[in-house]
PDB file of N, CA and C in Angstrom:
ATOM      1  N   UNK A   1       0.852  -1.180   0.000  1.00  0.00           N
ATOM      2  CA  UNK A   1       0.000   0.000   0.000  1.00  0.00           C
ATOM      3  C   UNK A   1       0.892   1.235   0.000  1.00  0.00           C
ATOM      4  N   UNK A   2       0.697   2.509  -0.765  1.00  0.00           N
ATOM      5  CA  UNK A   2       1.281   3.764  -0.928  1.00  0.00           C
ATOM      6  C   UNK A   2       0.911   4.242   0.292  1.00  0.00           C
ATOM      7  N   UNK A   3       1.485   5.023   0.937  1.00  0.00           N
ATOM      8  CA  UNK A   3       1.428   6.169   1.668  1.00  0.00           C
ATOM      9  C   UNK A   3       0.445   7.292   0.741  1.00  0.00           C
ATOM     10  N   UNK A   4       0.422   8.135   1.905  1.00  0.00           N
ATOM     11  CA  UNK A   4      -0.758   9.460   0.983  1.00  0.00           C
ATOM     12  C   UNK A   4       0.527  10.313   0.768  1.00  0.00           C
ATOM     13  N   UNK A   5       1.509  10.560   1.484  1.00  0.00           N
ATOM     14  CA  UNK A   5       2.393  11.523   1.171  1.00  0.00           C
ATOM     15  C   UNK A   5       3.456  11.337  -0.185  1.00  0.00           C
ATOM     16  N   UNK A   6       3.544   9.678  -0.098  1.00  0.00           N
ATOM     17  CA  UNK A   6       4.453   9.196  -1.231  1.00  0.00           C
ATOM     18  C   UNK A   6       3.325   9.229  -2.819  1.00  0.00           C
ATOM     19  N   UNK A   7       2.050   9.091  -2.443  1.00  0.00           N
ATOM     20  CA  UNK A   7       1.757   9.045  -4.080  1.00  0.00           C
ATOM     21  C   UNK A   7       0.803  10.633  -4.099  1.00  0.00           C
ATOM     22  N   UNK A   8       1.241  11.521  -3.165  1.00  0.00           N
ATOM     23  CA  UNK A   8       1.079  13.396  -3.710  1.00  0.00           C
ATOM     24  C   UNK A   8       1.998  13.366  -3.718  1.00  0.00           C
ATOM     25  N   UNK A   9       3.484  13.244  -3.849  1.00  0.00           N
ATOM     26  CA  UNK A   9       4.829  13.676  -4.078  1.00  0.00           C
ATOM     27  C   UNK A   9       4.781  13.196  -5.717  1.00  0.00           C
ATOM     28  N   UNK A  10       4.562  11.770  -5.706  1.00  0.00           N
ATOM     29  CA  UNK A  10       4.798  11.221  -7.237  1.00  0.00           C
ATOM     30  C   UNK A  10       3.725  12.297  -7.987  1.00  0.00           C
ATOM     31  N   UNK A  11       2.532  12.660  -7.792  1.00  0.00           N
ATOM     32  CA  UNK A  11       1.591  13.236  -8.040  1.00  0.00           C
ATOM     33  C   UNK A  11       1.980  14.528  -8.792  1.00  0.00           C
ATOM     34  N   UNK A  12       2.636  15.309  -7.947  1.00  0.00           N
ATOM     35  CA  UNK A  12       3.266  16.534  -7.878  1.00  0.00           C
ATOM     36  C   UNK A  12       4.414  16.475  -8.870  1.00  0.00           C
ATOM     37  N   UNK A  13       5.262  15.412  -9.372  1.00  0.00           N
ATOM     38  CA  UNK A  13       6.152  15.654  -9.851  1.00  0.00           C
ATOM     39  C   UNK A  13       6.051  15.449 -11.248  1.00  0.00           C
ATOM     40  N   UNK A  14       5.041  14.511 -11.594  1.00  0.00           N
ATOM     41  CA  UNK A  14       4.305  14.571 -12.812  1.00  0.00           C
ATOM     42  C   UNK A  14       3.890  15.670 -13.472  1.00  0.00           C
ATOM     43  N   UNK A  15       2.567  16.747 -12.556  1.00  0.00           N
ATOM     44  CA  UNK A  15       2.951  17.692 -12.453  1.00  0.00           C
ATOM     45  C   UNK A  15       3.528  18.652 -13.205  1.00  0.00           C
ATOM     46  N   UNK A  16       4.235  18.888 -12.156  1.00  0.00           N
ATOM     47  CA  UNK A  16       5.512  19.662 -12.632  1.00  0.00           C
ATOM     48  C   UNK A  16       6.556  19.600 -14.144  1.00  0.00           C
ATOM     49  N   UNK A  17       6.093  18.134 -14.671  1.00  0.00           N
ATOM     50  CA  UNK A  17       7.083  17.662 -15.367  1.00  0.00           C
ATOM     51  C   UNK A  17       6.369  18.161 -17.079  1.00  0.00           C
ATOM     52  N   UNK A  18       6.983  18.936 -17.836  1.00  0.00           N
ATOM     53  CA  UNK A  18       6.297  19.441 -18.784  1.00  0.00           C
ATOM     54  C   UNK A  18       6.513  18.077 -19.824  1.00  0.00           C
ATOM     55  N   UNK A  19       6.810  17.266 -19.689  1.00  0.00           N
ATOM     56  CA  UNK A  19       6.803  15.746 -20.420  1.00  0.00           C
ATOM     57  C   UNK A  19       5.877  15.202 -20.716  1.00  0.00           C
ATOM     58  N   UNK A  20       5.288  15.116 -19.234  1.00  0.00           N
ATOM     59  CA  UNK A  20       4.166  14.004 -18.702  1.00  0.00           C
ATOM     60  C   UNK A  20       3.234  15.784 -19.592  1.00  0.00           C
ATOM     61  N   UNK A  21       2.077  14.393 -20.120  1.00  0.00           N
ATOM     62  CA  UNK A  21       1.077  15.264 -20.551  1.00  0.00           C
ATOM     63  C   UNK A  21      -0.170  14.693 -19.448  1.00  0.00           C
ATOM     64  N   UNK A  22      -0.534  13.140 -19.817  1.00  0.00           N
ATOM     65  CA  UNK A  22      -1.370  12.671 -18.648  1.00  0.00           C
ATOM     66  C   UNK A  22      -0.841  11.963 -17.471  1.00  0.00           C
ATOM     67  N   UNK A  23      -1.781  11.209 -17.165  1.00  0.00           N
ATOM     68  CA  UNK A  23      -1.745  10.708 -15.577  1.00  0.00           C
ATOM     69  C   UNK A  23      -2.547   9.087 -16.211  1.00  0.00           C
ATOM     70  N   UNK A  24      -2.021   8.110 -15.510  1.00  0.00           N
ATOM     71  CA  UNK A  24      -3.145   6.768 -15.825  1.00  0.00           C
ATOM     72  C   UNK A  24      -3.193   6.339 -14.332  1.00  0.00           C
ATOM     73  N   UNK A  25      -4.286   6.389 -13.901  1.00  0.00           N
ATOM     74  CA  UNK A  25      -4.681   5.988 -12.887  1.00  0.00           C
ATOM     75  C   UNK A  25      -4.377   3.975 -12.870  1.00  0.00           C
ATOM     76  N   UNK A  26      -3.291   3.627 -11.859  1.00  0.00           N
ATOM     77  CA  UNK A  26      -3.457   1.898 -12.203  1.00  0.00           C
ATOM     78  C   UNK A  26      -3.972   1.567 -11.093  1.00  0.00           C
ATOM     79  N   UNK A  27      -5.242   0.124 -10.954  1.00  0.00           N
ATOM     80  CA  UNK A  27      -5.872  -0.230  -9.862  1.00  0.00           C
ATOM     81  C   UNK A  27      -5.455  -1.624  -9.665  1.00  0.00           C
ATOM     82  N   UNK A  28      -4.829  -2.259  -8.224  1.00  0.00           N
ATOM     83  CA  UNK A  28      -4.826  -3.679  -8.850  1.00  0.00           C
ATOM     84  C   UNK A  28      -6.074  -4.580  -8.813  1.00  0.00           C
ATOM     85  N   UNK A  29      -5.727  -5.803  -9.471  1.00  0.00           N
ATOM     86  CA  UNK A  29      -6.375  -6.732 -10.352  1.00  0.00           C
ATOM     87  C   UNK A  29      -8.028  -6.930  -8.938  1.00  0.00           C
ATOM     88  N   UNK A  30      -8.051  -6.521  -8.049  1.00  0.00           N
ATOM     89  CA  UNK A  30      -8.283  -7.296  -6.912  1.00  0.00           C
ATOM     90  C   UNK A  30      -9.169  -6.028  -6.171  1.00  0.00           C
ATOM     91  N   UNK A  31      -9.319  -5.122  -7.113  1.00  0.00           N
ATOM     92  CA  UNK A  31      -9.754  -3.915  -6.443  1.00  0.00           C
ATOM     93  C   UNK A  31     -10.883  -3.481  -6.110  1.00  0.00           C
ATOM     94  N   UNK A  32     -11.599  -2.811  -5.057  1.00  0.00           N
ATOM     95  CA  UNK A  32     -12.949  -2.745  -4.840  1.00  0.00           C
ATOM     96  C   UNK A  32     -13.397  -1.547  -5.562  1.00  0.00           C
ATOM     97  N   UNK A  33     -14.565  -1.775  -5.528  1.00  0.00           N
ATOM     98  CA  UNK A  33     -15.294  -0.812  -6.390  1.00  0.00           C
ATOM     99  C   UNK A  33     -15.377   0.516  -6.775  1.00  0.00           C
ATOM    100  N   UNK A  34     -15.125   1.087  -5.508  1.00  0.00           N
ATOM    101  CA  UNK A  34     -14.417   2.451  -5.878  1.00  0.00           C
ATOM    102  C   UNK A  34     -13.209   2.338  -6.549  1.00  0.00           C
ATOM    103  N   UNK A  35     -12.636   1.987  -6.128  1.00  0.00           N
ATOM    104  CA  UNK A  35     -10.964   1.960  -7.159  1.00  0.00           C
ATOM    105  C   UNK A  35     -11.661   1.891  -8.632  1.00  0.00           C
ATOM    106  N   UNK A  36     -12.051   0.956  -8.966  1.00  0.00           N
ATOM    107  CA  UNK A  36     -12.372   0.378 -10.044  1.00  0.00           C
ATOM    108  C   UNK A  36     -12.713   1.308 -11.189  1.00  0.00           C
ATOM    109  N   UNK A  37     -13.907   2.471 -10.416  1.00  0.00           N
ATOM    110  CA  UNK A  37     -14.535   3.068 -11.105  1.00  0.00           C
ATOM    111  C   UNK A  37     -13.880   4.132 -11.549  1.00  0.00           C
ATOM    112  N   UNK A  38     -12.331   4.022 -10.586  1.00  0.00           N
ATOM    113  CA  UNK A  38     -11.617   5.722 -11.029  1.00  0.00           C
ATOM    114  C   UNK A  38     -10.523   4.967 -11.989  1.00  0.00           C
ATOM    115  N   UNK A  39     -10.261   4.165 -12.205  1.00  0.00           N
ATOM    116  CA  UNK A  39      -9.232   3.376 -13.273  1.00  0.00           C
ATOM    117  C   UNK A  39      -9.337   4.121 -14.385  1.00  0.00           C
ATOM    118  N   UNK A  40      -8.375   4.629 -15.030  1.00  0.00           N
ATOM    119  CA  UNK A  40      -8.330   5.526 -15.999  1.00  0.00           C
ATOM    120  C   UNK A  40      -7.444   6.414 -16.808  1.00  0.00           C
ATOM    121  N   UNK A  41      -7.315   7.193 -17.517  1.00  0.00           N
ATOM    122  CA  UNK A  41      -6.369   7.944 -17.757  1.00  0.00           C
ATOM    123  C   UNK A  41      -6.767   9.434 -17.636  1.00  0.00           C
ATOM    124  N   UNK A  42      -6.235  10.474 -16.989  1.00  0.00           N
ATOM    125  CA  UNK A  42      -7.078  11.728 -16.600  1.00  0.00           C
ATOM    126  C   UNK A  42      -5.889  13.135 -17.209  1.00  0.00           C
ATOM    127  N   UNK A  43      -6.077  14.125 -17.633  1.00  0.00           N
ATOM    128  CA  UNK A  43      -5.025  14.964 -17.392  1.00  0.00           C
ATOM    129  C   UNK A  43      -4.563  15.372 -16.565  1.00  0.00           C
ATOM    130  N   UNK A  44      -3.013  15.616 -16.237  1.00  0.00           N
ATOM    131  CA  UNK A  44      -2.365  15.227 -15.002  1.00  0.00           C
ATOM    132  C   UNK A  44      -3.098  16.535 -14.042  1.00  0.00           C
ATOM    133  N   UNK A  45      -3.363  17.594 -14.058  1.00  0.00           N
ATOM    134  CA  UNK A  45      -3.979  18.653 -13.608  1.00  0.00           C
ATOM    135  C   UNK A  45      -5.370  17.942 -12.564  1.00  0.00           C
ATOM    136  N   UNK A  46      -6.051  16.912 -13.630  1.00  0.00           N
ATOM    137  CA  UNK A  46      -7.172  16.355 -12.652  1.00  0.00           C
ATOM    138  C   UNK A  46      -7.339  14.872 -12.454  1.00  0.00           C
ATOM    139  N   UNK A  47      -6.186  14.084 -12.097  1.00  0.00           N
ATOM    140  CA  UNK A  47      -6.144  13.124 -11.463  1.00  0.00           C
ATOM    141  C   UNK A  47      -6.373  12.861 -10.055  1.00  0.00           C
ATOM    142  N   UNK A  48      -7.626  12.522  -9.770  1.00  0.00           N
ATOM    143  CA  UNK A  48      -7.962  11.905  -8.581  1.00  0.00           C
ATOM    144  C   UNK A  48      -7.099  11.832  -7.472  1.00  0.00           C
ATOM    145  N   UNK A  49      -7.176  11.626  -6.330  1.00  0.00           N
ATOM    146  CA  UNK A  49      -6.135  11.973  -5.252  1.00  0.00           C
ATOM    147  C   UNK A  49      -6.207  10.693  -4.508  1.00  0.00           C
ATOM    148  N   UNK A  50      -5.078  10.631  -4.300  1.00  0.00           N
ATOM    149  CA  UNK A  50      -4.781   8.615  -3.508  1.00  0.00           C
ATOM    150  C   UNK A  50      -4.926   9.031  -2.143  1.00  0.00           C
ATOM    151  N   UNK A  51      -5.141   8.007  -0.911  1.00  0.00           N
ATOM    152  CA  UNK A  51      -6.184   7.113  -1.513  1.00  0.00           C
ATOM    153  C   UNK A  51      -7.344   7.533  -2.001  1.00  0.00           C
ATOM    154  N   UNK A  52      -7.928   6.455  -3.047  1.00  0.00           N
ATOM    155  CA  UNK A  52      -9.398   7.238  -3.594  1.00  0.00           C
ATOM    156  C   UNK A  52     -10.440   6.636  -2.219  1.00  0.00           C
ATOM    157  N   UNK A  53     -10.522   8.002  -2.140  1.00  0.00           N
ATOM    158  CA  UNK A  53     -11.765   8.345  -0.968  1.00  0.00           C
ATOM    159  C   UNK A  53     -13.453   7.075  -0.743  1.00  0.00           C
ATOM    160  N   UNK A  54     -13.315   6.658  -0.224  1.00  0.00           N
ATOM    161  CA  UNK A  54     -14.495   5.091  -0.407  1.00  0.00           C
ATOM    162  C   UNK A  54     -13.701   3.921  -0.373  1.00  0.00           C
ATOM    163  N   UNK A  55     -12.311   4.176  -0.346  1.00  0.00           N
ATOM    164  CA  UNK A  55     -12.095   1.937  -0.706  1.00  0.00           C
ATOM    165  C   UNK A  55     -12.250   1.478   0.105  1.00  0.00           C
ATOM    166  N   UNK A  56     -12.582   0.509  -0.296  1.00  0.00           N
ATOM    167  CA  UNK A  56     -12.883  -0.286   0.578  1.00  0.00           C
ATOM    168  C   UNK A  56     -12.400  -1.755   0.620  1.00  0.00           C
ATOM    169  N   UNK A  57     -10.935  -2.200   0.097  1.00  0.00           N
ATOM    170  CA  UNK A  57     -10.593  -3.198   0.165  1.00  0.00           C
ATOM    171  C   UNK A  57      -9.499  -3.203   1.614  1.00  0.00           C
ATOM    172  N   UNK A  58      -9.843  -4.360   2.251  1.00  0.00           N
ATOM    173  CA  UNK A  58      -9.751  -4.507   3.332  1.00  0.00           C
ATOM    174  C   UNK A  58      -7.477  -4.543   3.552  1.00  0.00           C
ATOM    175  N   UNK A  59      -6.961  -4.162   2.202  1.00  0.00           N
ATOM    176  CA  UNK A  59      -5.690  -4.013   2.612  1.00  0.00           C
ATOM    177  C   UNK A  59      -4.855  -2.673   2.407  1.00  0.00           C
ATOM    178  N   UNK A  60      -6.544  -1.642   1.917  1.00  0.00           N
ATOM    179  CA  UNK A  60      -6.356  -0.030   1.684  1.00  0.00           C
ATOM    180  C   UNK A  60      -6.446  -0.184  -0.028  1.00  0.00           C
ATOM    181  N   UNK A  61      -6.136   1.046  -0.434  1.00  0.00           N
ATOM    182  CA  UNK A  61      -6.196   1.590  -1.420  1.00  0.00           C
ATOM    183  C   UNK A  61      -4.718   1.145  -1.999  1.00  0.00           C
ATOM    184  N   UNK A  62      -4.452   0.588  -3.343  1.00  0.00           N
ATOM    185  CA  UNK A  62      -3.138  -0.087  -3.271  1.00  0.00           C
ATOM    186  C   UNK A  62      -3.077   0.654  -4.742  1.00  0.00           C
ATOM    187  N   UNK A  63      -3.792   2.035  -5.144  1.00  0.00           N
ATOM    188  CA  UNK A  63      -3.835   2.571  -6.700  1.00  0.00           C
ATOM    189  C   UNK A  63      -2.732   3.073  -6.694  1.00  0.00           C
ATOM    190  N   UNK A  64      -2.125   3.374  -8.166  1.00  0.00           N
ATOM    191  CA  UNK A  64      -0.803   4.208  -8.416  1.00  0.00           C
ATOM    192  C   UNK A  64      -1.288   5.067  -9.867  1.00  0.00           C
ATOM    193  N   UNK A  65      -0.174   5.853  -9.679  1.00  0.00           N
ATOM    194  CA  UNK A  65      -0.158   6.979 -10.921  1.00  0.00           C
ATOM    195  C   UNK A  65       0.878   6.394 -12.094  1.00  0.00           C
ATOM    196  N   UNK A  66       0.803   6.447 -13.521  1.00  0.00           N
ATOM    197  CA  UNK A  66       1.462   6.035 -14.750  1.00  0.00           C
ATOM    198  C   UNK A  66       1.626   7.009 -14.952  1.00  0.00           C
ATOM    199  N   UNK A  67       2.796   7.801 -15.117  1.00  0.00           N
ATOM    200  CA  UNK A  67       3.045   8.931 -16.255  1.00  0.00           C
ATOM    201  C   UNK A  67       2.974   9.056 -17.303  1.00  0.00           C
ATOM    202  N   UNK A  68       2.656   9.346 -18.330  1.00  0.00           N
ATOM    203  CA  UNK A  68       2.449   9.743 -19.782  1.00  0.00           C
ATOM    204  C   UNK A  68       2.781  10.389 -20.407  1.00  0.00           C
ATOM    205  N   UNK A  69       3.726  10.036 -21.046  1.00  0.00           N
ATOM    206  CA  UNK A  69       5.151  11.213 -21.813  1.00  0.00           C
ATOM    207  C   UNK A  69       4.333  11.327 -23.097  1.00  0.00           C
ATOM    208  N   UNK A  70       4.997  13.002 -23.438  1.00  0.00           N
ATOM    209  CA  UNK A  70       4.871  13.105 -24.488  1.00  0.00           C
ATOM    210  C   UNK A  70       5.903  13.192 -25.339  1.00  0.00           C
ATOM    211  N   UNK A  71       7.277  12.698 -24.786  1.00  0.00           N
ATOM    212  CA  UNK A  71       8.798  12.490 -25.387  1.00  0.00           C
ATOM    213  C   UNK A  71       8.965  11.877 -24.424  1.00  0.00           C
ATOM    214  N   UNK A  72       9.557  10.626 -25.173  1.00  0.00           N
ATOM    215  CA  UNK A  72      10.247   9.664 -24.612  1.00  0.00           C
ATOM    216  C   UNK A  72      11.920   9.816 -24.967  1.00  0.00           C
ATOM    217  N   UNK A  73      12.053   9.840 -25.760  1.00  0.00           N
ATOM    218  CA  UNK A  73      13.719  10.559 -25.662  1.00  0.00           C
ATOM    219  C   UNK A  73      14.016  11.940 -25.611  1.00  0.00           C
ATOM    220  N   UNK A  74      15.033  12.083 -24.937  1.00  0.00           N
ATOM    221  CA  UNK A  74      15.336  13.693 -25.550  1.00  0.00           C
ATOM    222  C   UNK A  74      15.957  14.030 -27.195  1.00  0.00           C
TER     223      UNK A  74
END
């Protein structure tokens, strides 16, 4: 399970990062329903905030952020 401080830091640095255009929300395989429903890809500006608020799987909220380049090399 993420910490709340470790996935708003990753959050933030995405962000910041004029690369990353989106955000992909990843849920694992095993996830309760709220998770489920935020699975997605969002612009990084309005990606959902970990944990997503409702889970309810009994080992927390276990979602992560995918970055989404828009250059992959320099």
């Amino acid at each position: 399970m993420q910490s709340t401080t470790t996935a708003q830091q990753a959050l933030k640095k995405f962000q910041e990062n004029p690369r990353v255009k989106n955000v992909r929300l990843i849920v694992a395989a095993d996830c309760c329903p709220a998770c489920a429903a935020h699975e997605g890809t969002y612009d990084k500006d309005e990606a959902p905030l970990l944990p997503i608020e409702g889970c309810s799987h009994p080992k927390g909220c276990r979602c992560f952020y995918e970055p989404m380049l828009t250059i992959i090399f320099p």
